[in-house]
C-alpha atoms as a PDB file:
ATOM      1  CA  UNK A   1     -13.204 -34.361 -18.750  1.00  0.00           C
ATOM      2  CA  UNK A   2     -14.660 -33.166 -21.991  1.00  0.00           C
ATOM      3  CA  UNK A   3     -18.237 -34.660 -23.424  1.00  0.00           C
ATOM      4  CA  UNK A   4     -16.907 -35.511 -26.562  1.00  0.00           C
ATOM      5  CA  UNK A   5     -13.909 -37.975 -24.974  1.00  0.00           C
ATOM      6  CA  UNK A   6     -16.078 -39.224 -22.357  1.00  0.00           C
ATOM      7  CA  UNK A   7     -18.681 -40.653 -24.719  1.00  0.00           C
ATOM      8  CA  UNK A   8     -15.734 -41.756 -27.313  1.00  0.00           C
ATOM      9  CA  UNK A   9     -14.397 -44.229 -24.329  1.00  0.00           C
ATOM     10  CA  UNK A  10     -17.797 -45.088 -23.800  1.00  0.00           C
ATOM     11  CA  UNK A  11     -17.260 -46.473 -27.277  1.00  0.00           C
ATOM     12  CA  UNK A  12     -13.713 -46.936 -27.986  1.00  0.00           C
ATOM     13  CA  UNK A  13     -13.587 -49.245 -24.587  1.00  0.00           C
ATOM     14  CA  UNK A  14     -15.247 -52.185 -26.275  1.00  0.00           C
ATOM     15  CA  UNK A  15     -12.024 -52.444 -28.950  1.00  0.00           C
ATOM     16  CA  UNK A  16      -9.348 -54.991 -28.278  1.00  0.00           C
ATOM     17  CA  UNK A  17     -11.380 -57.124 -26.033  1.00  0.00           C
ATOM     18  CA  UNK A  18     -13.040 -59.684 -28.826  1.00  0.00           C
ATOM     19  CA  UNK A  19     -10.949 -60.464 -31.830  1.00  0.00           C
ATOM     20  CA  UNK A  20     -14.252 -61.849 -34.206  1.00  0.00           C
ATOM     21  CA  UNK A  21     -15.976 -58.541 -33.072  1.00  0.00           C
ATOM     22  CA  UNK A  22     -12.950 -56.360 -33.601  1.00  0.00           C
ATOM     23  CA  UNK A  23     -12.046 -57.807 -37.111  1.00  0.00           C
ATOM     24  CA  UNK A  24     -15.638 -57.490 -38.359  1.00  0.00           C
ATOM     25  CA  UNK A  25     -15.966 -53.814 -37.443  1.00  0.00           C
ATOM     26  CA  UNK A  26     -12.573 -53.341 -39.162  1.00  0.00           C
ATOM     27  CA  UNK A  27     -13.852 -54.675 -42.240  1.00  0.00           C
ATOM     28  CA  UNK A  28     -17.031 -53.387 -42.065  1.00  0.00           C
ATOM     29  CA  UNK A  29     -15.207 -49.492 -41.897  1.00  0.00           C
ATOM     30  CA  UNK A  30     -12.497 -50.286 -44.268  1.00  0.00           C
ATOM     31  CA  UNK A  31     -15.039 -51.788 -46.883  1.00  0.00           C
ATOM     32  CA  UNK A  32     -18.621 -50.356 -45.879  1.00  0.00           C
ATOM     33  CA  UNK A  33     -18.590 -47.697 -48.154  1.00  0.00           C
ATOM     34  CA  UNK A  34     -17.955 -50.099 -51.179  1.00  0.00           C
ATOM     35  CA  UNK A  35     -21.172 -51.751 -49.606  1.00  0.00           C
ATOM     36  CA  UNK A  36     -22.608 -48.606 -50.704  1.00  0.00           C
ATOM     37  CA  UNK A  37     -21.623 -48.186 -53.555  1.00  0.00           C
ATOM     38  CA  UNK A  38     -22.659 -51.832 -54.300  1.00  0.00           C
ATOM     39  CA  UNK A  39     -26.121 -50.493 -53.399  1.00  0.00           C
ATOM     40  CA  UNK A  40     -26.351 -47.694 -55.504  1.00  0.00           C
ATOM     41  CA  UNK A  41     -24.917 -50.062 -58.628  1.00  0.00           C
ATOM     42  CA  UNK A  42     -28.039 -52.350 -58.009  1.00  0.00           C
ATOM     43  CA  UNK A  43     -30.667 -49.202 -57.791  1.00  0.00           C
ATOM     44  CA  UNK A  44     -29.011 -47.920 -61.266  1.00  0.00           C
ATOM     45  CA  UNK A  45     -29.332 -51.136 -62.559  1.00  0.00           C
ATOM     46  CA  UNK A  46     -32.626 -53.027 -60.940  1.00  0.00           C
ATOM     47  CA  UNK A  47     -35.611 -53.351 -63.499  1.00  0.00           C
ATOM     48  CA  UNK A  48     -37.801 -52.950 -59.910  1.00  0.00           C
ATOM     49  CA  UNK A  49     -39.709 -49.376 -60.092  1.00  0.00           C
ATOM     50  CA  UNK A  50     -38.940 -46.464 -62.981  1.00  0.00           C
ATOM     51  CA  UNK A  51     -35.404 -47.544 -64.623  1.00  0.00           C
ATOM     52  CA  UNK A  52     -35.209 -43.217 -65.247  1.00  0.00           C
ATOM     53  CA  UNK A  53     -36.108 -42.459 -61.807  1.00  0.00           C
ATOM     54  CA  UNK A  54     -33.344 -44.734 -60.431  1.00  0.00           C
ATOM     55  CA  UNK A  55     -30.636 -43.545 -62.242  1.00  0.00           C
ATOM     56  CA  UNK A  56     -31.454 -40.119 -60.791  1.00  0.00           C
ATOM     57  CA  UNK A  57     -31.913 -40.944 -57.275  1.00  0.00           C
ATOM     58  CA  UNK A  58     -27.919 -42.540 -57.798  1.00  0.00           C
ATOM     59  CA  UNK A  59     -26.843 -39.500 -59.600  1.00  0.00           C
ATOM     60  CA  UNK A  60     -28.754 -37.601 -56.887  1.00  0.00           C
ATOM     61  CA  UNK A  61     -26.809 -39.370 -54.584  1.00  0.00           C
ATOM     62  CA  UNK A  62     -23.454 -39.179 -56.063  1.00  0.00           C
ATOM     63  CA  UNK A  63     -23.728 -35.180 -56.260  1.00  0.00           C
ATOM     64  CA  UNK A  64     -24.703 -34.873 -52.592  1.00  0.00           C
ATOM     65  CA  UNK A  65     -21.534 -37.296 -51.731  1.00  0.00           C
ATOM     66  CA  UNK A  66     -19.013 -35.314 -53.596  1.00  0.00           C
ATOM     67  CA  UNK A  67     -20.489 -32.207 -52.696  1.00  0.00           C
ATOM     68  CA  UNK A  68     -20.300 -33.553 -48.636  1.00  0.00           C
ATOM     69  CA  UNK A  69     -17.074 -34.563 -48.978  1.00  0.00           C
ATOM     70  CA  UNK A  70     -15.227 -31.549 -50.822  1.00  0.00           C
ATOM     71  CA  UNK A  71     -16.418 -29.439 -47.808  1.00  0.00           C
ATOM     72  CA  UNK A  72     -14.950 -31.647 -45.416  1.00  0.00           C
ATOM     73  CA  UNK A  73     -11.760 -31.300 -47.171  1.00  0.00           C
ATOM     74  CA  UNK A  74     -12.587 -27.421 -46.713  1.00  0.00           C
ATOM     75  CA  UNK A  75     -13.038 -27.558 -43.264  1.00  0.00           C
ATOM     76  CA  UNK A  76      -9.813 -29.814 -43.073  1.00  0.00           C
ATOM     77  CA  UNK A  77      -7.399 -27.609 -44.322  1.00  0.00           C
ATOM     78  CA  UNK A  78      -8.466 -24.685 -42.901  1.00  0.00           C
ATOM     79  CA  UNK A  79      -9.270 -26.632 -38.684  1.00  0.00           C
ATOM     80  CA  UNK A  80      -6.974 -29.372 -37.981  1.00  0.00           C
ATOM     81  CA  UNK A  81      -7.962 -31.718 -35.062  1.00  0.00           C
ATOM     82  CA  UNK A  82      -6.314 -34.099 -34.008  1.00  0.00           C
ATOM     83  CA  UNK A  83      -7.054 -38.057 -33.935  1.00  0.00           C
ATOM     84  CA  UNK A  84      -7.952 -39.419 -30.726  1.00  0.00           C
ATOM     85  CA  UNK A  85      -4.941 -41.451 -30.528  1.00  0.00           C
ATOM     86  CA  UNK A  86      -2.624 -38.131 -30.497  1.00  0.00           C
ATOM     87  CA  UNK A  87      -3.674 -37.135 -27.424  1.00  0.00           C
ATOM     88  CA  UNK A  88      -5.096 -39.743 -25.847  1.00  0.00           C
ATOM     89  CA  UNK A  89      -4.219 -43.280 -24.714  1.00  0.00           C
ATOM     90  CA  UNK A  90      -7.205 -45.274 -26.708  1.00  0.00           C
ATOM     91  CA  UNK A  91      -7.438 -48.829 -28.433  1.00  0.00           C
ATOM     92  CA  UNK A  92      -6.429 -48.361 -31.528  1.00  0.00           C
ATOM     93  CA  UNK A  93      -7.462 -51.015 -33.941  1.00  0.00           C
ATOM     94  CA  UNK A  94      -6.182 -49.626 -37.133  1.00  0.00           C
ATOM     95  CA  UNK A  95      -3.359 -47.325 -38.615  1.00  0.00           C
ATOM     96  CA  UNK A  96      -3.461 -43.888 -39.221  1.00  0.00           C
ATOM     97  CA  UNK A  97      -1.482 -41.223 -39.904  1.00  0.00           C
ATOM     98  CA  UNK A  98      -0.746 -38.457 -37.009  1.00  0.00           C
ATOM     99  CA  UNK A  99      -0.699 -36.053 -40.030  1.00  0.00           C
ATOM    100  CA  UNK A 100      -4.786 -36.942 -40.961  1.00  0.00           C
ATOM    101  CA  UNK A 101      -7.295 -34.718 -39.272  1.00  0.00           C
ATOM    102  CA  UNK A 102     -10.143 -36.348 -37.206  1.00  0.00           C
ATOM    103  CA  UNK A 103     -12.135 -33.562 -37.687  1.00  0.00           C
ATOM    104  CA  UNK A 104     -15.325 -34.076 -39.579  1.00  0.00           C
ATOM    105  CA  UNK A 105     -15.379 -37.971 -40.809  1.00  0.00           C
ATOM    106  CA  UNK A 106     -15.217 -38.108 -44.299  1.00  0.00           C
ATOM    107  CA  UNK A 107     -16.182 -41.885 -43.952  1.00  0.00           C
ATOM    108  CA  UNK A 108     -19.370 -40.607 -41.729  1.00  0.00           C
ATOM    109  CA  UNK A 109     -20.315 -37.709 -43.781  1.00  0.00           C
ATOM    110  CA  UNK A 110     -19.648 -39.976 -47.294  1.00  0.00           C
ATOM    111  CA  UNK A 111     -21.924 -42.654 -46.030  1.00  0.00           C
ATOM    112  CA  UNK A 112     -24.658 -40.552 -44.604  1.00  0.00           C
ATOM    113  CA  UNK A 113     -24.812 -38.250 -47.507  1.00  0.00           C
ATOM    114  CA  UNK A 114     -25.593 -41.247 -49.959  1.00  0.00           C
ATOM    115  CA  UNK A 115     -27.804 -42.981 -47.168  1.00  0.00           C
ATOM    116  CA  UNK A 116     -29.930 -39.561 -47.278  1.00  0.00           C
ATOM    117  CA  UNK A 117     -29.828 -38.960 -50.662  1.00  0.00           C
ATOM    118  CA  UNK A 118     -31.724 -42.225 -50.979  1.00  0.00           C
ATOM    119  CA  UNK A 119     -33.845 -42.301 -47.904  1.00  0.00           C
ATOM    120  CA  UNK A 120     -35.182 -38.634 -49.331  1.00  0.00           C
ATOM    121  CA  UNK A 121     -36.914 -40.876 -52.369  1.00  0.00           C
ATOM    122  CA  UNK A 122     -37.006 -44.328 -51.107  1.00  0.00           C
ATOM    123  CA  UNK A 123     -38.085 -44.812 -47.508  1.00  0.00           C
ATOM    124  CA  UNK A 124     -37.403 -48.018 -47.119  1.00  0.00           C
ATOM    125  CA  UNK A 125     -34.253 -48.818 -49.050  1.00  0.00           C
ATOM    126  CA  UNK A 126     -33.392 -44.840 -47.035  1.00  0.00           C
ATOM    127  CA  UNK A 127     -33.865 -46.324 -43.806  1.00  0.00           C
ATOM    128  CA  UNK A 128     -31.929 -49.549 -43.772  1.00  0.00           C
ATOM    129  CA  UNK A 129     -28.836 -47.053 -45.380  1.00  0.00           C
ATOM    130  CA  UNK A 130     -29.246 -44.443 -42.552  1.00  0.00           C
ATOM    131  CA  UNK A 131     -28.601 -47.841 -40.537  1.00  0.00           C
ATOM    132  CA  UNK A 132     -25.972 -48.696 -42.348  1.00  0.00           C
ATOM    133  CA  UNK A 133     -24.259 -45.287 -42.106  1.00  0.00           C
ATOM    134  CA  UNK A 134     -24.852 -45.095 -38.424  1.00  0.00           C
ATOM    135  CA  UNK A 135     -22.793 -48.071 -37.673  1.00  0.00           C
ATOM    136  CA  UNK A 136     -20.258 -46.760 -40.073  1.00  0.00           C
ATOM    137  CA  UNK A 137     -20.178 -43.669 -37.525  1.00  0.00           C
ATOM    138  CA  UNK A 138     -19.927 -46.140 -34.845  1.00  0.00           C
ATOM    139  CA  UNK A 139     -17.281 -48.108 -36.342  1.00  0.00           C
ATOM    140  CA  UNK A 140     -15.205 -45.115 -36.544  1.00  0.00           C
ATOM    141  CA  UNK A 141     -14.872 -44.080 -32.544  1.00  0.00           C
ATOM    142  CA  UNK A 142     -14.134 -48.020 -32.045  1.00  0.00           C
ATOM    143  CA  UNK A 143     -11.237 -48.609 -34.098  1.00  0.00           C
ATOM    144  CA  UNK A 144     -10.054 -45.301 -32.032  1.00  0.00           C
ATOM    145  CA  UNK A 145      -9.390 -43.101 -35.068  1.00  0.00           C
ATOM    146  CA  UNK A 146     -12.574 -40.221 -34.504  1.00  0.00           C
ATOM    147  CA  UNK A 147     -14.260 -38.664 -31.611  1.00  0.00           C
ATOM    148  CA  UNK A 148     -18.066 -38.704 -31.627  1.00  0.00           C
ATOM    149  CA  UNK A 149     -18.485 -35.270 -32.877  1.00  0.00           C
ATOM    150  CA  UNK A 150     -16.219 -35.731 -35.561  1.00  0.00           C
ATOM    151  CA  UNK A 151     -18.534 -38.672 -37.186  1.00  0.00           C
ATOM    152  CA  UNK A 152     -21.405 -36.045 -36.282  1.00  0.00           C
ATOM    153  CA  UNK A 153     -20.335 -33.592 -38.461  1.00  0.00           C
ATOM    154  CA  UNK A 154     -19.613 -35.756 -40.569  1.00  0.00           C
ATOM    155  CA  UNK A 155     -23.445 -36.520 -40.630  1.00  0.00           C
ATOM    156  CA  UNK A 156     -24.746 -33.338 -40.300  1.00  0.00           C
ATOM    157  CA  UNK A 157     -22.971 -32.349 -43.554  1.00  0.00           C
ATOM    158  CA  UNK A 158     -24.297 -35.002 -45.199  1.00  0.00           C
ATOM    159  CA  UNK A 159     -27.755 -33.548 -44.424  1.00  0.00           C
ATOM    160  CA  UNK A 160     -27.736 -30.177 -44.436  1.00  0.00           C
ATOM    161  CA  UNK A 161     -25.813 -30.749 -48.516  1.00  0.00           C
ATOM    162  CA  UNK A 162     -28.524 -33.298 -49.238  1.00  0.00           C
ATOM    163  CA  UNK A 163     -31.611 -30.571 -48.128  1.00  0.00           C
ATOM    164  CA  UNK A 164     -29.719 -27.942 -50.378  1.00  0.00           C
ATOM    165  CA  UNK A 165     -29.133 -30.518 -53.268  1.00  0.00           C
ATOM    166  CA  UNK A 166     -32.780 -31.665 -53.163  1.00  0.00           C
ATOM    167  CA  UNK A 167     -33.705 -27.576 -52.732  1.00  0.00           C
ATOM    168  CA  UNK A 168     -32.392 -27.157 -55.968  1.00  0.00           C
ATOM    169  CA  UNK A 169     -32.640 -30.132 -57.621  1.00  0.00           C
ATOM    170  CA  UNK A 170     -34.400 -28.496 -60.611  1.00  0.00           C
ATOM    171  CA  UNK A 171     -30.982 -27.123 -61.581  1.00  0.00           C
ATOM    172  CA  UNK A 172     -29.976 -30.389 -61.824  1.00  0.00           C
ATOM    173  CA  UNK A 173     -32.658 -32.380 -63.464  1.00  0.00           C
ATOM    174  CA  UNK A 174     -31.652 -31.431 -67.340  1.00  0.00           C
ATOM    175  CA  UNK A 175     -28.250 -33.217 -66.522  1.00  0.00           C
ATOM    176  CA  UNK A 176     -29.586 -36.030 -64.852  1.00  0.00           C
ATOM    177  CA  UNK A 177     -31.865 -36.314 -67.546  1.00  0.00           C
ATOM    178  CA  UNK A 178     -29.323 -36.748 -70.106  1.00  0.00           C
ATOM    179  CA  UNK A 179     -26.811 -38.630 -68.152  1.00  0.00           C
ATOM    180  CA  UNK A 180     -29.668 -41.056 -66.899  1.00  0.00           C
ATOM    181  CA  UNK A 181     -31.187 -42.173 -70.423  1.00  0.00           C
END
């Protein structure tokens, strides 16, 4: 039996047997990444620390998410896997289309890319996100709709776009200058 499967029942096995813990990872995936966002609304707008500074790290942030995300949407049309519930018979907790590729999360690598973007400039605020974005990963393989590499991709895109963002983030700065003022 392959890794990847073994270690996504290992996950996926817990679904369907508590409804208060099911429902709360459901709404936890379906709305986490507004959570996010809601996060990077407060930095943009906090009077705590440099009001310039903020903005950027958000902008920052925002760049390294799109960026993360259009080249999963590369790798999906060009390597179509298919969702654990295809082939397999798993718990499935929420609805998805057949026609959706599993392959990377765009929930995993949209969450980790802003949750490094900010843990790259503040730690702290960084860490509990990288939290955050880790049970998003989670939340994925237990609702039965991704296999555990496929919310590890998503993550290492997210970092690998985030350390060539921040690499040339001096390209950057005269926009985020302007748009942050």
């Amino acid at each position: 039996m392959h890794l990847d499967f073994q270690l996504f029942e290992l996950i996926n096995q817990f679904a369907g047997k508590n409804n208060l813990l099911d429902q709360t990872v459901i709404l936890f995936s379906k709305y986490g990444l507004i959570l996010l966002g809601l996060a990077l609304l407060w930095l943009w707008f906090t009077k705590t620390g440099d009001k310039q500074e903020n903005r950027k790290i958000v902008l920052l942030a925002f760049t390294i998410a799109v960026i993360a995300l259009g080249i999963d949407k590369l790798i999906e049309i060009t390597y179509f896997r298919p969702r654990p519930f295809v082939n397999h018979a798993v718990t499935l907790l929420v609805q998805k289309s057949n026609l959706d590729p599993s392959f990377p999360s765009n929930h995993s690598a949209g969450s980790f890319a802003l949750a490094f973007a900010i843990f790259w400039k503040r730690k702290k605020m960084g860490t509990m996100l990288l939290t955050f974005a880790f049970f998003m990963a989670i939340s994925r393989i237990y609702l039965g709709v991704h296999y555990p590499l496929d919310v590890m991709a998503g993550a290492i895109i997210a970092l690998a776009v985030t350390y060539m963002v921040l690499w040339q983030q001096r390209l950057l700065e005269p926009i985020y200058k302007f748009l942050s003022s």
